[in-house]
N, C-alpha and C. Protein backbone atom coordinates (compact mmCIF):
# COMPACT_ATOMS: atom_id res chain seq x y z
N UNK A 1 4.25 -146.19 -10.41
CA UNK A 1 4.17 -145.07 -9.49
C UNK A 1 2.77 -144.99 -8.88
N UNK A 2 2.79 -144.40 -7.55
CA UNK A 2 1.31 -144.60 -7.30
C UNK A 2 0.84 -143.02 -6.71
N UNK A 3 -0.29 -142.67 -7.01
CA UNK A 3 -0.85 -141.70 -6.52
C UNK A 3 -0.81 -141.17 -4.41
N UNK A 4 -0.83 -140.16 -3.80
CA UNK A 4 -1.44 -140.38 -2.32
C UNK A 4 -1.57 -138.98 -2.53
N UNK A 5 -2.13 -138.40 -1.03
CA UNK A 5 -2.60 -137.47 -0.74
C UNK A 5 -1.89 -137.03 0.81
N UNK A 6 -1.52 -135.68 0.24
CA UNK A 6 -0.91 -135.51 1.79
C UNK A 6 -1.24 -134.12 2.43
N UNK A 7 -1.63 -133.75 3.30
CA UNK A 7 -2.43 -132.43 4.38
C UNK A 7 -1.24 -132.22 5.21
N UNK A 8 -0.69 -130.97 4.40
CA UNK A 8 0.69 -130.42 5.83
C UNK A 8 -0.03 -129.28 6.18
N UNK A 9 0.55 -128.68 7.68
CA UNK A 9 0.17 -127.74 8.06
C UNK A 9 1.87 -126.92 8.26
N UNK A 10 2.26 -125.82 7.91
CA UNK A 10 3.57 -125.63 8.19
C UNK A 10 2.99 -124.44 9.16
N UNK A 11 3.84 -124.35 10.13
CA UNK A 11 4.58 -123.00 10.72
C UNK A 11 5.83 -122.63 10.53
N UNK A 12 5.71 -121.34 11.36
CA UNK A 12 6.91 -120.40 11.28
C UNK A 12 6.34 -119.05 10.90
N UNK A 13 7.24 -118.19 10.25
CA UNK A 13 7.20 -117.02 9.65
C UNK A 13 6.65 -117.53 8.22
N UNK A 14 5.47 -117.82 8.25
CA UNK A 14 5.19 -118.19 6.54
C UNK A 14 3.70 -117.21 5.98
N UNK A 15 3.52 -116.55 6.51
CA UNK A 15 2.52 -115.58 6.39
C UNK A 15 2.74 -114.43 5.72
N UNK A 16 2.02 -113.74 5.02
CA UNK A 16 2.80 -112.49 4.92
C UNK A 16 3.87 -112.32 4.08
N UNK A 17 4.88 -112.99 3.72
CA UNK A 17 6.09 -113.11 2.73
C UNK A 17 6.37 -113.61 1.36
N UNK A 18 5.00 -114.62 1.29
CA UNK A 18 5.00 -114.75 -0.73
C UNK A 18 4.71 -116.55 -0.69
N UNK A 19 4.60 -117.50 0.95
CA UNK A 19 4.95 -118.28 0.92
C UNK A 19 3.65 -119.29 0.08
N UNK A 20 2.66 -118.81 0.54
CA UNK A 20 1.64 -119.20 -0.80
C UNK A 20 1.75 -119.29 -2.14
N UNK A 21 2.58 -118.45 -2.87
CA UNK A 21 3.14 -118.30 -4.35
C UNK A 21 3.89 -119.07 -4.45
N UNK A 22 4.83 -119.52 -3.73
CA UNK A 22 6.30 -120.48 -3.39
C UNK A 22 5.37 -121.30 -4.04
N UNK A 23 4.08 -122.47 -2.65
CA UNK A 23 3.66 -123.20 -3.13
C UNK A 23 3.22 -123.88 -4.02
N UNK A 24 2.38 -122.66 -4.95
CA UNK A 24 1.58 -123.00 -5.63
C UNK A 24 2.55 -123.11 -7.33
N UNK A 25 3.18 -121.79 -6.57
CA UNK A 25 4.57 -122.18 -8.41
C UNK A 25 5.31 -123.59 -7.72
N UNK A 26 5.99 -123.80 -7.05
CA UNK A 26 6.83 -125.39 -6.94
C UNK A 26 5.67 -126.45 -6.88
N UNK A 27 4.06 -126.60 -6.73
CA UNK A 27 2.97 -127.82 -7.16
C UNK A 27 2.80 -128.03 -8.49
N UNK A 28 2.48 -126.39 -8.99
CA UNK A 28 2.54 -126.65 -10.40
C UNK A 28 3.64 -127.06 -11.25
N UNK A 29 4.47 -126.92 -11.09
CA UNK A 29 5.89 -127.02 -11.40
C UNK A 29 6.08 -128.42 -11.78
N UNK A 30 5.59 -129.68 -10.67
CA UNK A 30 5.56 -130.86 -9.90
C UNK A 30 4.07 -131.64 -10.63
N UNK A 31 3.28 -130.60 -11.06
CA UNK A 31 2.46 -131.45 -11.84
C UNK A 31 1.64 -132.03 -10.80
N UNK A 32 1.24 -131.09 -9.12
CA UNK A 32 0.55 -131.66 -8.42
C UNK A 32 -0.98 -131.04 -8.07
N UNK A 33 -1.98 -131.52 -7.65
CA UNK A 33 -3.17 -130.72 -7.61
C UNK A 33 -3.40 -130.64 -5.99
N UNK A 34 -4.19 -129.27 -5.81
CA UNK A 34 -4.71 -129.12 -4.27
C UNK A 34 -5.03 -127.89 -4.00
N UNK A 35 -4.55 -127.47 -2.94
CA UNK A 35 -4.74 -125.68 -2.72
C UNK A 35 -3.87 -125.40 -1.23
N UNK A 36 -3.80 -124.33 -1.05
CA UNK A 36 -2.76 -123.94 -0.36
C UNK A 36 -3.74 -122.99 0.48
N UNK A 37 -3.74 -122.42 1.70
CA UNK A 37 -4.13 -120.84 2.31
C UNK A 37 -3.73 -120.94 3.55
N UNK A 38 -3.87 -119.22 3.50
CA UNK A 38 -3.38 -119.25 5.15
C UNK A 38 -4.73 -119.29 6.34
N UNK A 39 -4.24 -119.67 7.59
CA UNK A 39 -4.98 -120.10 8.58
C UNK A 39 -4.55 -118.72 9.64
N UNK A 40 -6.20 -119.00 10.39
CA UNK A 40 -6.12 -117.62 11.40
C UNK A 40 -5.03 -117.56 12.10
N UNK A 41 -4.32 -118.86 12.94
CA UNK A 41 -3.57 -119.18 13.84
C UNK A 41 -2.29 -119.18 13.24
N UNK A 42 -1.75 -118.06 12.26
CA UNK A 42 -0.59 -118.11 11.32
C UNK A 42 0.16 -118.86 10.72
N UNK A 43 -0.50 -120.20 10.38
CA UNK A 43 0.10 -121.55 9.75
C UNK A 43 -0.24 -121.06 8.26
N UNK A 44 0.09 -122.18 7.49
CA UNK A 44 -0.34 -121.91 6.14
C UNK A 44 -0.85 -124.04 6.09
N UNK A 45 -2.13 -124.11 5.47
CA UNK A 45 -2.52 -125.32 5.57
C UNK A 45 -2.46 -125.62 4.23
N UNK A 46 -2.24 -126.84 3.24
CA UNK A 46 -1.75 -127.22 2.12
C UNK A 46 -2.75 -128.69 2.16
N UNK A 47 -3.44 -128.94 0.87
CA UNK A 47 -3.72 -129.96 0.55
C UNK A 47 -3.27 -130.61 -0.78
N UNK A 48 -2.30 -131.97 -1.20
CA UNK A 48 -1.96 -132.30 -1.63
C UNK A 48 -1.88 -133.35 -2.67
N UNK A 49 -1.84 -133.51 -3.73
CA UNK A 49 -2.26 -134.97 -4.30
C UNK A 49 -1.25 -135.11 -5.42
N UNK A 50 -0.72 -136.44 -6.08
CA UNK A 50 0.20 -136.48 -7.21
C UNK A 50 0.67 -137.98 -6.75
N UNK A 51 1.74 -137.85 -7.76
CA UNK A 51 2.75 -139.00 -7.63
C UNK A 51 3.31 -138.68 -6.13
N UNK A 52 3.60 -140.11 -5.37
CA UNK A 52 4.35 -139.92 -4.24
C UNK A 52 5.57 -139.45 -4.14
N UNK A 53 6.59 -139.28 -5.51
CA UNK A 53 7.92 -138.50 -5.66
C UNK A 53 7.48 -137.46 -5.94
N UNK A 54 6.43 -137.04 -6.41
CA UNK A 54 6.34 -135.21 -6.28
C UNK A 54 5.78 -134.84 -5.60
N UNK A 55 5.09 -135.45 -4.67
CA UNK A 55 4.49 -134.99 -3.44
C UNK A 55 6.03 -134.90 -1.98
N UNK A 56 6.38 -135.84 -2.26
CA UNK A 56 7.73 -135.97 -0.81
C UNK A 56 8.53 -134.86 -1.91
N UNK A 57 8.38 -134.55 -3.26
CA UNK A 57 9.46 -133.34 -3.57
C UNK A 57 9.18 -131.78 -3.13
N UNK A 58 7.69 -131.44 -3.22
CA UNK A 58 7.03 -130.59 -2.42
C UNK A 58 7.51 -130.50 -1.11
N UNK A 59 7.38 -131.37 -0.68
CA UNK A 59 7.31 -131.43 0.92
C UNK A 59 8.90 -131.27 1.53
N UNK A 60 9.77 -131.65 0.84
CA UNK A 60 11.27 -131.42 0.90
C UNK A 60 11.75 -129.52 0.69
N UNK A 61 10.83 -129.06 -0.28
CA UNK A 61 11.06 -127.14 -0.45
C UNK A 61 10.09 -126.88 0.28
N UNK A 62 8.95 -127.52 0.99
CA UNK A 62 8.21 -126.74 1.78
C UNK A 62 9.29 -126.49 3.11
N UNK A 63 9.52 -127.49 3.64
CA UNK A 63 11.02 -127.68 4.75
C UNK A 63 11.33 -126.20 4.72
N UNK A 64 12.26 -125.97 3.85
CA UNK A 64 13.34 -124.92 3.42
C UNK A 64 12.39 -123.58 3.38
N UNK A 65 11.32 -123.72 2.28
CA UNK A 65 10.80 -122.25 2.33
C UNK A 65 10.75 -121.40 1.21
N UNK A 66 10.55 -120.22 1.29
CA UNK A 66 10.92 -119.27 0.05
C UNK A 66 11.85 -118.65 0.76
N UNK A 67 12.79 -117.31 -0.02
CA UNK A 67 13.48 -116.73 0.44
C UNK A 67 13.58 -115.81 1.80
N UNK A 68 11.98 -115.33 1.60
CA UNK A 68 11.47 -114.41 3.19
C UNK A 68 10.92 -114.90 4.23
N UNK A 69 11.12 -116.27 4.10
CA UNK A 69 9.90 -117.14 5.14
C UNK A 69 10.57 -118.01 6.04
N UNK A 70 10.47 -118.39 7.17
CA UNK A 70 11.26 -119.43 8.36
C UNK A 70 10.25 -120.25 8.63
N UNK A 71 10.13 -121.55 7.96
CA UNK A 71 9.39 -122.16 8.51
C UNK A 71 10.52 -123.17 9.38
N UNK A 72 9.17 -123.54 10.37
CA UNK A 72 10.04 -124.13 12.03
C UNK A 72 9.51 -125.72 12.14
N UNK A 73 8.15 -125.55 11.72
CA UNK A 73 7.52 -127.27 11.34
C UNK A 73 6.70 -127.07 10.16
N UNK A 74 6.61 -128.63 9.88
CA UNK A 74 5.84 -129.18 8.51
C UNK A 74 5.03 -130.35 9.36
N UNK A 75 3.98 -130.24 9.90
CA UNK A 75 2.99 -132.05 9.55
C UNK A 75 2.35 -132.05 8.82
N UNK A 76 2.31 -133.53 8.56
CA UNK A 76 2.41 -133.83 7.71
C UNK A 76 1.23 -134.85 7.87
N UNK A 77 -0.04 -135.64 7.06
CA UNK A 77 -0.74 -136.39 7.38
C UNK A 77 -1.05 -136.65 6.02
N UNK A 78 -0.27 -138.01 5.67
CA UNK A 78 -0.91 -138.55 4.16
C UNK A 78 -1.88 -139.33 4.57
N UNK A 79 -3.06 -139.51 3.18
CA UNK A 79 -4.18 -140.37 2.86
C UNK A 79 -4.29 -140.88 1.77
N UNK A 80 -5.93 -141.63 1.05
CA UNK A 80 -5.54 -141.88 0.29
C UNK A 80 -5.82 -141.16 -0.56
N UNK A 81 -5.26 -141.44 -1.75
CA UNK A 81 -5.54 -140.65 -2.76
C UNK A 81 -6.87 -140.66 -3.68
N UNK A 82 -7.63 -139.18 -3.65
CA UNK A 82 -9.05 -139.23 -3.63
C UNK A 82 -9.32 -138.31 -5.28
N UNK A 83 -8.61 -138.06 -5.76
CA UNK A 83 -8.32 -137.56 -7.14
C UNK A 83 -9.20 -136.25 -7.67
N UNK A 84 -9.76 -135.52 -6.13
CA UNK A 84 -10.54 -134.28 -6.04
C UNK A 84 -10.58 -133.33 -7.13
N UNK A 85 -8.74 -133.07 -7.17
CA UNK A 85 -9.29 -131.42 -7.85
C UNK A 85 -8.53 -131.88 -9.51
N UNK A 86 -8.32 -130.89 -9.79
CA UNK A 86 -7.96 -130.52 -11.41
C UNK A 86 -6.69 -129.90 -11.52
N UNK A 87 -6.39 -128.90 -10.76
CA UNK A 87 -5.18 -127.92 -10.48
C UNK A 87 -4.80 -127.40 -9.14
N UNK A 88 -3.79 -127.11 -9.03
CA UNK A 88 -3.47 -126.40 -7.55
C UNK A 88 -3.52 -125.02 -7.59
N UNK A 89 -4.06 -124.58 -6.77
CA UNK A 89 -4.89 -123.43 -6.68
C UNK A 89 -4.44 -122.34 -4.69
N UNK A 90 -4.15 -121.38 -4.98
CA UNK A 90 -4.52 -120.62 -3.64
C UNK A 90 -5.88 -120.22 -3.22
N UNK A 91 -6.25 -120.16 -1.81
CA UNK A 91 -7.22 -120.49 -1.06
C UNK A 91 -6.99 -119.06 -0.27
N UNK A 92 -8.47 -118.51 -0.18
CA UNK A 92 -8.33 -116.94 0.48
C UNK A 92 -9.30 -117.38 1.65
């Protein structure tokens, strides 16, 4: 299995509704490290690192969402994997 790193930016309705918590419980969950926050321009920006099946598994419930949230896009920009942090964490 190999490590990467992946930087999504989602829109939609993801502000405001819990969609940061989503994240950060389904990374940890996944055994992945990074941080999550929201952006002025109402995106929520995500930095990512793990196995490449739990990173594309993230990225498959980011799609979908939490229950209160519509997200409309996900980009997505993998790199390599730079083995930064320790835990996944929210970002204020």
């Amino acid at each position: 299995m190999s490590s990467v790193r992946a930087e999504l930016r989602i829109s939609g309705l993801v502000q405001g509704v819990g969609f940061r918590y989503f994240c950060h419980y389904t990374a940890r969950n996944l055994s992945l490290t990074g941080w999550v926050k929201n952006e002025a321009d109402g995106t929520v920006r995500s930095v990512v690192e793990g196995e490449r099946s739990a990173v594309e598994a993230l990225i498959a419930d980011v799609k979908i969402g939490c229950r209160s949230s519509r997200v409309s896009d996900v980009a997505i920009q993998w790199a390599e994997f730079a083995g930064e942090f320790n835990d996944f964490e929210i970002r204020r």
